[in-house]
N, C-alpha and C. Protein backbone atom coordinates (compact mmCIF):
# COMPACT_ATOMS: atom_id res chain seq x y z
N UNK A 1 24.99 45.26 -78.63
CA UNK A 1 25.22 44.30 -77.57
C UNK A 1 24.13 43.23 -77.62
N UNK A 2 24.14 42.14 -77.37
CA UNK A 2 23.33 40.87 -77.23
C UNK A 2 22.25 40.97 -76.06
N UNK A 3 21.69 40.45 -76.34
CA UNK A 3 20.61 40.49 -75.36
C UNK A 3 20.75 39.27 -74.68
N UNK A 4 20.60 39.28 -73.15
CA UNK A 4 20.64 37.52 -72.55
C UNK A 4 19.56 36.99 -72.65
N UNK A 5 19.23 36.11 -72.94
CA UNK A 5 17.93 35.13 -72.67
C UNK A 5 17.86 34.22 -71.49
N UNK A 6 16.68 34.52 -70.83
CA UNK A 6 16.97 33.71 -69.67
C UNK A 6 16.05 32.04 -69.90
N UNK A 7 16.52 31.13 -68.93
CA UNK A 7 16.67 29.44 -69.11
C UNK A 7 15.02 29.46 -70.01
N UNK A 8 14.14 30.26 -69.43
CA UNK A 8 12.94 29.21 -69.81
C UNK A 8 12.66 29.75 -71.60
N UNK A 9 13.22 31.16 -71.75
CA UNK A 9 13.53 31.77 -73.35
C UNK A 9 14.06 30.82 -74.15
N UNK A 10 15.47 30.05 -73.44
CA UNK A 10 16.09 29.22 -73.73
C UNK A 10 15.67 28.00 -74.08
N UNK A 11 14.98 27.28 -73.21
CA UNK A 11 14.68 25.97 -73.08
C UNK A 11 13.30 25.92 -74.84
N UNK A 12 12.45 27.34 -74.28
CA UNK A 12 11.40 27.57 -75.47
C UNK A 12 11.33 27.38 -76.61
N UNK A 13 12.80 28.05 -76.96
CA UNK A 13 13.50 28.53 -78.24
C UNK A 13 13.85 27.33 -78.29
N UNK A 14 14.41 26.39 -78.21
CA UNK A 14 15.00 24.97 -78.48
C UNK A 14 14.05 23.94 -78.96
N UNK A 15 12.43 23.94 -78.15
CA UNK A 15 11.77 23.01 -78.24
C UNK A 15 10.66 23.64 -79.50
N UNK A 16 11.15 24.59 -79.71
CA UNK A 16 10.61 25.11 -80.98
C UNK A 16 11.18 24.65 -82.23
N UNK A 17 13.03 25.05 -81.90
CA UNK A 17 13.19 24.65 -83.19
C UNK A 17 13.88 23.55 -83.53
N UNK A 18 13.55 22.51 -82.31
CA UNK A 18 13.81 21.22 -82.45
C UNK A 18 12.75 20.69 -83.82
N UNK A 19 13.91 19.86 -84.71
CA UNK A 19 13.33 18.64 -85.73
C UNK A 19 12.42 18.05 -84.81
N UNK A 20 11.32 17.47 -85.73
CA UNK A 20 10.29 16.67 -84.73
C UNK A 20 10.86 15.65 -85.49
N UNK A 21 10.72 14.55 -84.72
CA UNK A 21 10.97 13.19 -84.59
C UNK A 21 9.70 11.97 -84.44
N UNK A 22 9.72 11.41 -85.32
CA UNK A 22 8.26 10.36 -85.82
C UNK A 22 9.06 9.07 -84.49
N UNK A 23 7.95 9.22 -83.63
CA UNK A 23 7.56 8.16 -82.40
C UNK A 23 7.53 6.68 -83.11
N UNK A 24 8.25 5.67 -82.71
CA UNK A 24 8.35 4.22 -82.99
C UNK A 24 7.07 3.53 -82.64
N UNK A 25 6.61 3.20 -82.94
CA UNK A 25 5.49 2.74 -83.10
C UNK A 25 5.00 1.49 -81.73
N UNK A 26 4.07 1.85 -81.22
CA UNK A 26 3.89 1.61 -79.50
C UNK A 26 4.39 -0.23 -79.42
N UNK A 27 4.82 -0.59 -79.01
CA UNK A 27 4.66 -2.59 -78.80
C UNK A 27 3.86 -2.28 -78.05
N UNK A 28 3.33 -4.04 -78.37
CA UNK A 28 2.27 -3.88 -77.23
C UNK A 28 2.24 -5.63 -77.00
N UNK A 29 3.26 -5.85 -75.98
CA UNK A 29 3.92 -7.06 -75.91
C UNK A 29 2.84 -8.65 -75.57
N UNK A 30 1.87 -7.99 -74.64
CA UNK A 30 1.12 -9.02 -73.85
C UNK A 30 1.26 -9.35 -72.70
N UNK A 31 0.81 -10.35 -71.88
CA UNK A 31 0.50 -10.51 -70.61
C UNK A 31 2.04 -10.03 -70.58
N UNK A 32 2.92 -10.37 -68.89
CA UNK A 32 3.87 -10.35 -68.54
C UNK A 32 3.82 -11.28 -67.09
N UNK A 33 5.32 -12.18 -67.45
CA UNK A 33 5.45 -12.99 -66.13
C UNK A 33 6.75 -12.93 -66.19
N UNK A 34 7.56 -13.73 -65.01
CA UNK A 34 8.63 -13.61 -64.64
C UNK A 34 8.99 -15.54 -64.39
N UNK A 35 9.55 -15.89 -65.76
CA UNK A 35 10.24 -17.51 -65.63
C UNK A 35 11.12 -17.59 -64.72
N UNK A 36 11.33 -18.43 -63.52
CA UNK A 36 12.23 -18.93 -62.61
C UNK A 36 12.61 -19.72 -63.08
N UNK A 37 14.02 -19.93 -62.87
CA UNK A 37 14.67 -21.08 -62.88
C UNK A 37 14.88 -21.49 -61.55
N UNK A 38 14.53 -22.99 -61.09
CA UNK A 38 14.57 -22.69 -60.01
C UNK A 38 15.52 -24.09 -59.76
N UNK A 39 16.00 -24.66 -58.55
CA UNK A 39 16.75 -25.66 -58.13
C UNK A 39 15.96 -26.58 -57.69
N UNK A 40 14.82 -26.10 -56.98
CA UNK A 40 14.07 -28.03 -55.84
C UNK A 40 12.58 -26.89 -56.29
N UNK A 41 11.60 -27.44 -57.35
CA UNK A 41 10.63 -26.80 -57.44
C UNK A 41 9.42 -27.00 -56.21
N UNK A 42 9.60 -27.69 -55.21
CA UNK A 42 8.99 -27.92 -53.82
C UNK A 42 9.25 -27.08 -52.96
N UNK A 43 10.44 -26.54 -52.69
CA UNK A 43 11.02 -25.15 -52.08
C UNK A 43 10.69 -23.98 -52.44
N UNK A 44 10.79 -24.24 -53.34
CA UNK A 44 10.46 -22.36 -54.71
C UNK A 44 8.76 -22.42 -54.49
N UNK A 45 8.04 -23.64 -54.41
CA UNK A 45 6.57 -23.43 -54.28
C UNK A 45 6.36 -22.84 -53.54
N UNK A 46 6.36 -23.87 -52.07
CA UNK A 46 6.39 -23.37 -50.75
C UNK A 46 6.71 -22.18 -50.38
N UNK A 47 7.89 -21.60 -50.77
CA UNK A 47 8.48 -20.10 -50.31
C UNK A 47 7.70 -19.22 -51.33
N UNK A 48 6.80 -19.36 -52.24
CA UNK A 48 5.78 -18.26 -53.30
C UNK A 48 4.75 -18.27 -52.48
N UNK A 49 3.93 -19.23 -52.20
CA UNK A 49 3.24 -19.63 -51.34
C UNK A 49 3.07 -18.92 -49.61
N UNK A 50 4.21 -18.69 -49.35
CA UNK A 50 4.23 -17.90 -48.55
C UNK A 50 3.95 -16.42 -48.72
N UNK A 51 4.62 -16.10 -49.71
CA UNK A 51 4.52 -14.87 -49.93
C UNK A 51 3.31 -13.85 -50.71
N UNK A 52 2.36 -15.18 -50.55
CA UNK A 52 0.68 -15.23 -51.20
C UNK A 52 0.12 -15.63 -52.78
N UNK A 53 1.40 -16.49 -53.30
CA UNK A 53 0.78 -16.75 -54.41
C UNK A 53 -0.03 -18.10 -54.38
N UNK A 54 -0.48 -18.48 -55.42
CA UNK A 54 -1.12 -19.94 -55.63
C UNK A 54 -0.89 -20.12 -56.79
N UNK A 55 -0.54 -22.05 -56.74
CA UNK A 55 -0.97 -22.40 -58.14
C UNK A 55 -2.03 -22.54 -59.05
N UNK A 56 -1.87 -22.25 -60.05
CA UNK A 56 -2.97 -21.50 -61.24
C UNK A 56 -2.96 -22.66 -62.11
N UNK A 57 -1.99 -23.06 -63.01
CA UNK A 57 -0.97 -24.07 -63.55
C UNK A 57 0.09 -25.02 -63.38
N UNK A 58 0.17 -25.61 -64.53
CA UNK A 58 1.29 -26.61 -64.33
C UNK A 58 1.18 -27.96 -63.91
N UNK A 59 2.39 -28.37 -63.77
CA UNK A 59 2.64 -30.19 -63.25
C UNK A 59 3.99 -30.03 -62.69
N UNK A 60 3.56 -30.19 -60.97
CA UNK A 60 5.13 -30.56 -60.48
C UNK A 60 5.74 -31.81 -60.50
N UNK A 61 5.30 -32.64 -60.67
CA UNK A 61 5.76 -33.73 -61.45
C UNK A 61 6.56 -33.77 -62.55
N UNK A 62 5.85 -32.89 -63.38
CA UNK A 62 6.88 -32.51 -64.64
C UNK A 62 7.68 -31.20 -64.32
N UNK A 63 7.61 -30.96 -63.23
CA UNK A 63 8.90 -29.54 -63.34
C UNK A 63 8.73 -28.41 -63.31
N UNK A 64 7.17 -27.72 -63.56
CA UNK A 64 7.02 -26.40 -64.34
C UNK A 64 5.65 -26.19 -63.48
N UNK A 65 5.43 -25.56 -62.89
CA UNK A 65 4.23 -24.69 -61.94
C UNK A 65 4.17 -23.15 -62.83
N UNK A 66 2.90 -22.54 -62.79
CA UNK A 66 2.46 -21.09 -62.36
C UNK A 66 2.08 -20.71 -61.54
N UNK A 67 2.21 -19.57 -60.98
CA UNK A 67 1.40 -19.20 -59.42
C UNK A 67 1.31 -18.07 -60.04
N UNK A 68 0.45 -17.46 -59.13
CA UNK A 68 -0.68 -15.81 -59.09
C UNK A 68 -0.95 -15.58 -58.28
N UNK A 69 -0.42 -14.16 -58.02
CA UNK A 69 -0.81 -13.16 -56.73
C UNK A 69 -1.37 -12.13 -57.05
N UNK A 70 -2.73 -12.30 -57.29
CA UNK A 70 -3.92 -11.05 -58.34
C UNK A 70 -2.82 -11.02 -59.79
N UNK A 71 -2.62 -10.01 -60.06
CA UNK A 71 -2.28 -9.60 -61.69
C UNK A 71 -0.57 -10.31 -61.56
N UNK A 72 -0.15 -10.37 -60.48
CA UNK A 72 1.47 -10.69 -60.34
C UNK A 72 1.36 -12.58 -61.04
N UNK A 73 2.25 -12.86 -61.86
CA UNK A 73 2.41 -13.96 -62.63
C UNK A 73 4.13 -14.42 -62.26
N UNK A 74 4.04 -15.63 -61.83
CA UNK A 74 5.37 -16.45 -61.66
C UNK A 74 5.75 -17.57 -62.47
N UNK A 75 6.40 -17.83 -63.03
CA UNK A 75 6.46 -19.76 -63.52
C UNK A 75 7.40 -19.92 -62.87
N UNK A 76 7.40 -21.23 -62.36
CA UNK A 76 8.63 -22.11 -61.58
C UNK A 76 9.41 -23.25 -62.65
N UNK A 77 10.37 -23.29 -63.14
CA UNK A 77 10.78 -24.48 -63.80
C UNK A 77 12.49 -24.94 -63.53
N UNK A 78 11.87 -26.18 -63.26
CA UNK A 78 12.63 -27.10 -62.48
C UNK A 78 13.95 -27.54 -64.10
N UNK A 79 14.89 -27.32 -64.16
CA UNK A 79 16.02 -28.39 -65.01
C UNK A 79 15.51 -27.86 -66.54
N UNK A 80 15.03 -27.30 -66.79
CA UNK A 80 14.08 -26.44 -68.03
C UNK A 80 15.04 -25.49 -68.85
N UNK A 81 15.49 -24.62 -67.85
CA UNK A 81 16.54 -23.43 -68.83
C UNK A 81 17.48 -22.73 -67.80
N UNK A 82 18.28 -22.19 -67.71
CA UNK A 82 20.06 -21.75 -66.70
C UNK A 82 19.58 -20.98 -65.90
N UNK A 83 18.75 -19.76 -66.77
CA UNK A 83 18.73 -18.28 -66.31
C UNK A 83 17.09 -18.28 -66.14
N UNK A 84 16.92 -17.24 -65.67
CA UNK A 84 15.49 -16.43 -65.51
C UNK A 84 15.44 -15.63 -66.59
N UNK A 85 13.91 -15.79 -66.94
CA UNK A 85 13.41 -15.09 -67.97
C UNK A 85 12.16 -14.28 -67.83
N UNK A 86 12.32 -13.07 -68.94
CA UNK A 86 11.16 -12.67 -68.58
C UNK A 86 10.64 -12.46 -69.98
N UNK A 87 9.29 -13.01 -69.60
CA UNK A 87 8.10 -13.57 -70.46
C UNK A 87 7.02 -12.85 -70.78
N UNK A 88 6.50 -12.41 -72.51
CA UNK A 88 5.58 -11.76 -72.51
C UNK A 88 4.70 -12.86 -73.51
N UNK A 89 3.45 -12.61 -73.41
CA UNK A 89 2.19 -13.68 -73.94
C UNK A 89 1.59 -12.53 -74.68
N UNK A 90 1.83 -12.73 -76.00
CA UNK A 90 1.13 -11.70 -76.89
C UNK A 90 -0.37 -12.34 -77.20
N UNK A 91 -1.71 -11.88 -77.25
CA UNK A 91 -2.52 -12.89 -77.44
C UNK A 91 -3.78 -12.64 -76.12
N UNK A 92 -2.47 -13.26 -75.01
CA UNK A 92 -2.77 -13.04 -73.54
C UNK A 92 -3.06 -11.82 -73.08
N UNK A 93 -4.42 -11.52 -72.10
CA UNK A 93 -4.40 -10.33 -71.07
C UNK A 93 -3.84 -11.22 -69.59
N UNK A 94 -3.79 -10.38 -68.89
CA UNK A 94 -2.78 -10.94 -67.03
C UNK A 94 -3.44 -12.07 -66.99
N UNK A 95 -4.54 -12.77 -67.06
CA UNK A 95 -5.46 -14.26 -66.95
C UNK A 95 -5.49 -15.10 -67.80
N UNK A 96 -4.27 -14.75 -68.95
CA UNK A 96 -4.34 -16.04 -69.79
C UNK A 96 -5.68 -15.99 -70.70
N UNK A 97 -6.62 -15.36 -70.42
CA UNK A 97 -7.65 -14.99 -71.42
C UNK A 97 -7.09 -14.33 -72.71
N UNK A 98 -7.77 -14.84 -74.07
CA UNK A 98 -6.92 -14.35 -75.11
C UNK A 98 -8.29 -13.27 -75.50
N UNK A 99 -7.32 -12.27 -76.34
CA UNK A 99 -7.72 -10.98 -76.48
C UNK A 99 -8.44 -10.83 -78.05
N UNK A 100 -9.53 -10.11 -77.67
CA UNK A 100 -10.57 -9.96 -78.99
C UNK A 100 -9.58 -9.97 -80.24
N UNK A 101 -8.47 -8.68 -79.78
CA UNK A 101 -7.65 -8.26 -80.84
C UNK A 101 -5.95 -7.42 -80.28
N UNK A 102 -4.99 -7.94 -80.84
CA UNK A 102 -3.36 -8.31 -80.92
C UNK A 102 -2.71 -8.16 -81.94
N UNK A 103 -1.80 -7.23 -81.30
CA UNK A 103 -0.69 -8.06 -82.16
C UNK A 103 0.26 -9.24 -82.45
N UNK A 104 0.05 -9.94 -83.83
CA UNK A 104 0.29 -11.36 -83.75
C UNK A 104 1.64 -11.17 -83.56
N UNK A 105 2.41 -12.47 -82.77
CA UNK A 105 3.91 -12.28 -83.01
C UNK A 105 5.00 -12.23 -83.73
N UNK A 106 4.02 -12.56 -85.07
CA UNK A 106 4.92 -12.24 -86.13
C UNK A 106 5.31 -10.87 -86.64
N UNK A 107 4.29 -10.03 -86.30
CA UNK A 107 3.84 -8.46 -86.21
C UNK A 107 5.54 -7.73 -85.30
N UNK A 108 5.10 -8.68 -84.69
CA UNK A 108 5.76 -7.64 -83.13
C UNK A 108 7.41 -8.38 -83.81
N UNK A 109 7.90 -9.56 -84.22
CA UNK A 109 9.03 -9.93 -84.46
C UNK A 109 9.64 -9.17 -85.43
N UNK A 110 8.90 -8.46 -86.26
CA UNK A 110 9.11 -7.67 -87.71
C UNK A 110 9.37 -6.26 -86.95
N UNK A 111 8.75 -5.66 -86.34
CA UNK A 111 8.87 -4.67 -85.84
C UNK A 111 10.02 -4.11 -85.31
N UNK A 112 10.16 -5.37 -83.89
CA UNK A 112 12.13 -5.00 -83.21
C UNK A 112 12.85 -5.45 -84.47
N UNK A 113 12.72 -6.36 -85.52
CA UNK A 113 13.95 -6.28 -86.50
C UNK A 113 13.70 -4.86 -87.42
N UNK A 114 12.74 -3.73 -87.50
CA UNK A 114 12.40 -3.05 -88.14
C UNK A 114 14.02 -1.57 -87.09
N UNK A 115 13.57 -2.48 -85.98
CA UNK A 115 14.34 -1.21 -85.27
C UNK A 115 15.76 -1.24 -84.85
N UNK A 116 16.04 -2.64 -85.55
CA UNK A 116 17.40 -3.28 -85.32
C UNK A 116 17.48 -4.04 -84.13
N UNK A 117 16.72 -4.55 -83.71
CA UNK A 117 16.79 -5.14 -82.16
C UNK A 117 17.32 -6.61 -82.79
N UNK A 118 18.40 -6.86 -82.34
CA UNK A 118 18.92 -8.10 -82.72
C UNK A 118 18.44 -9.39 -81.91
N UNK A 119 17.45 -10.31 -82.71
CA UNK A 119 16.83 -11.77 -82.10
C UNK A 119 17.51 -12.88 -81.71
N UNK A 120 17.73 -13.23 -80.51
CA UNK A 120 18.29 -14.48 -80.41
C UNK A 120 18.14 -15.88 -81.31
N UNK A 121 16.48 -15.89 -81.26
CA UNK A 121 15.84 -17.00 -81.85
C UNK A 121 14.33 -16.10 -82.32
N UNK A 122 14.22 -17.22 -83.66
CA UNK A 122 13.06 -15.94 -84.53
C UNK A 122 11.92 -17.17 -84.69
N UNK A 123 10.14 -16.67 -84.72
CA UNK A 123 9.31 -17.28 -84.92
C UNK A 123 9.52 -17.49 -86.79
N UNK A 124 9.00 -18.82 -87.30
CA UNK A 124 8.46 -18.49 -88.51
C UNK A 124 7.56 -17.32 -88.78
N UNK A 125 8.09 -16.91 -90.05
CA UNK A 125 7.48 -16.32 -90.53
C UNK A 125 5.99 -15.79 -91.53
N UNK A 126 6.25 -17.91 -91.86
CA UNK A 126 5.10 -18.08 -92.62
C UNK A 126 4.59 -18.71 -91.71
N UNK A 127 4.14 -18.73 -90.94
CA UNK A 127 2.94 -19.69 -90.13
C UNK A 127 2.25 -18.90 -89.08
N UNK A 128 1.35 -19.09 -88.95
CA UNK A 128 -0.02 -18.87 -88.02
C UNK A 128 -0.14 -19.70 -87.07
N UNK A 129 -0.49 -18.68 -85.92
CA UNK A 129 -0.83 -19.31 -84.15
C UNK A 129 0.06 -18.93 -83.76
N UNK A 130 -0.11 -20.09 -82.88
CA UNK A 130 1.06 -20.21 -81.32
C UNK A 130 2.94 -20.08 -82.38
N UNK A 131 3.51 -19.62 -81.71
CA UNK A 131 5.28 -19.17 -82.17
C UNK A 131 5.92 -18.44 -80.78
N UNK A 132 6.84 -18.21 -81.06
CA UNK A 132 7.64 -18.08 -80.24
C UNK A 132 9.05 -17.21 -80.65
N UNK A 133 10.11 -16.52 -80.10
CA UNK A 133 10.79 -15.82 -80.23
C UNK A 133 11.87 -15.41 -79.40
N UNK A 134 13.12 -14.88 -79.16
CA UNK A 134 13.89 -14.64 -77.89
C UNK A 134 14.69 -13.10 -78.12
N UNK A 135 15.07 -12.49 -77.11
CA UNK A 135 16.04 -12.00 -77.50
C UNK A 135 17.00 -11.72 -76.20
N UNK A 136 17.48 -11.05 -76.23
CA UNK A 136 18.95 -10.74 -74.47
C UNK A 136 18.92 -9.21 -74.52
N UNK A 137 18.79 -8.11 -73.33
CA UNK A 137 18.70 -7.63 -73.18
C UNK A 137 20.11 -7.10 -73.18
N UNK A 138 20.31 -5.39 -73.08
CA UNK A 138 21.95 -5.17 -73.04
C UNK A 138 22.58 -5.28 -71.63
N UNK A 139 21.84 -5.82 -70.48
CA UNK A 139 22.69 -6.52 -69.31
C UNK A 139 22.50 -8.18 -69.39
N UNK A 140 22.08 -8.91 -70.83
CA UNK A 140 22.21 -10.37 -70.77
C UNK A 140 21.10 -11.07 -70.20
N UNK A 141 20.10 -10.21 -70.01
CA UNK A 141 18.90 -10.83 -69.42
C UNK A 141 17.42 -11.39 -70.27
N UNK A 142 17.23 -12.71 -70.36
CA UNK A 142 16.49 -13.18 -71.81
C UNK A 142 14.90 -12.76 -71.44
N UNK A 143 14.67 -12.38 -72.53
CA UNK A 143 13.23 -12.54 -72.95
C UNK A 143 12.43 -13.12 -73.60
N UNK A 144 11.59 -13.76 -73.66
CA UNK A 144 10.86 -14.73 -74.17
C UNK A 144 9.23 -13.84 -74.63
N UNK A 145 9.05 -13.74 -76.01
CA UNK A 145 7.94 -13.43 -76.53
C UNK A 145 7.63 -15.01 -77.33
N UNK A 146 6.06 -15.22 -76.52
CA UNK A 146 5.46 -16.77 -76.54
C UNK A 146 4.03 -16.33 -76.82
N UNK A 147 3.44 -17.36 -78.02
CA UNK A 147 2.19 -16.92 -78.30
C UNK A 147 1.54 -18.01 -78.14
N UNK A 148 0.48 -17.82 -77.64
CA UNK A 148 -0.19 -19.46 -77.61
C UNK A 148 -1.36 -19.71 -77.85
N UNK A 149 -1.93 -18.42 -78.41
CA UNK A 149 -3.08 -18.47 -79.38
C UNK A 149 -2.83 -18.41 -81.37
């Protein structure tokens, strides 16, 4: 007759003779903000503003503000792009201060194509510095990897 094994015998025995599986290799994207698209960038100020940010950056004149609420990062842009985006600054720590040491974005662009992550829009490959990159998330939501060191 069989012997029963009870759940945690079970669960044991499984994570034993589970295949191990080699971990994808960490991103490590950079700062993080959240691009608005916004309609009347005087409204969108005002109402951040309320809610305790300040401007850090930008020209409302030209359309495009940053605000900061401690580590929390906003951009406002006026007639700029449809949707909201969300924005990582490889390079960047939360202050826009650039980092002793990064991964460059050409690094990090090779990587999601390493894992099949399909790019909207791709940095060169041969060039150094500031680049840029996109891709859409699987609910359609864009991301923007921007280097500006």
């Amino acid at each position: 007759m069989a012997r029963k094994l009870s759940r945690r015998q079970l669960a044991a025995g499984s994570l034993l003779a589970a295949p191990a599986l080699a971990a994808p290799a960490k991103l490590t994207p950079g700062a993080f903000s959240v691009s608005l698209a916004v309609k009347d960038i005087a409204a969108s100020k005002l109402f951040y503003e309320q809610l305790g940010f300040t401007v850090t950056a930008g020209n409302q004149a030209k359309n495009w503000l940053v605000l900061r609420n401690g580590d929390h990062v906003i951009g406002l842009f006026q007639g700029m792009f449809e949707k909201n985006i969300l924005t990582f600054n490889p390079g960047w720590d939360q202050h826009t201060k650039k980092l002793a040491a990064f991964a460059d974005i050409r690094e990090l662009q090779k990587q999601l194509k390493a894992q099949g992550v399909k790019l909207t829009t791709e940095a060169d490959e041969t060039t150094k510095g500031p680049a840029s990159f996109t891709l859409t998330d699987p609910d359609g939501n864009q991301i923007l990897f921007d280097q500006h060191v």
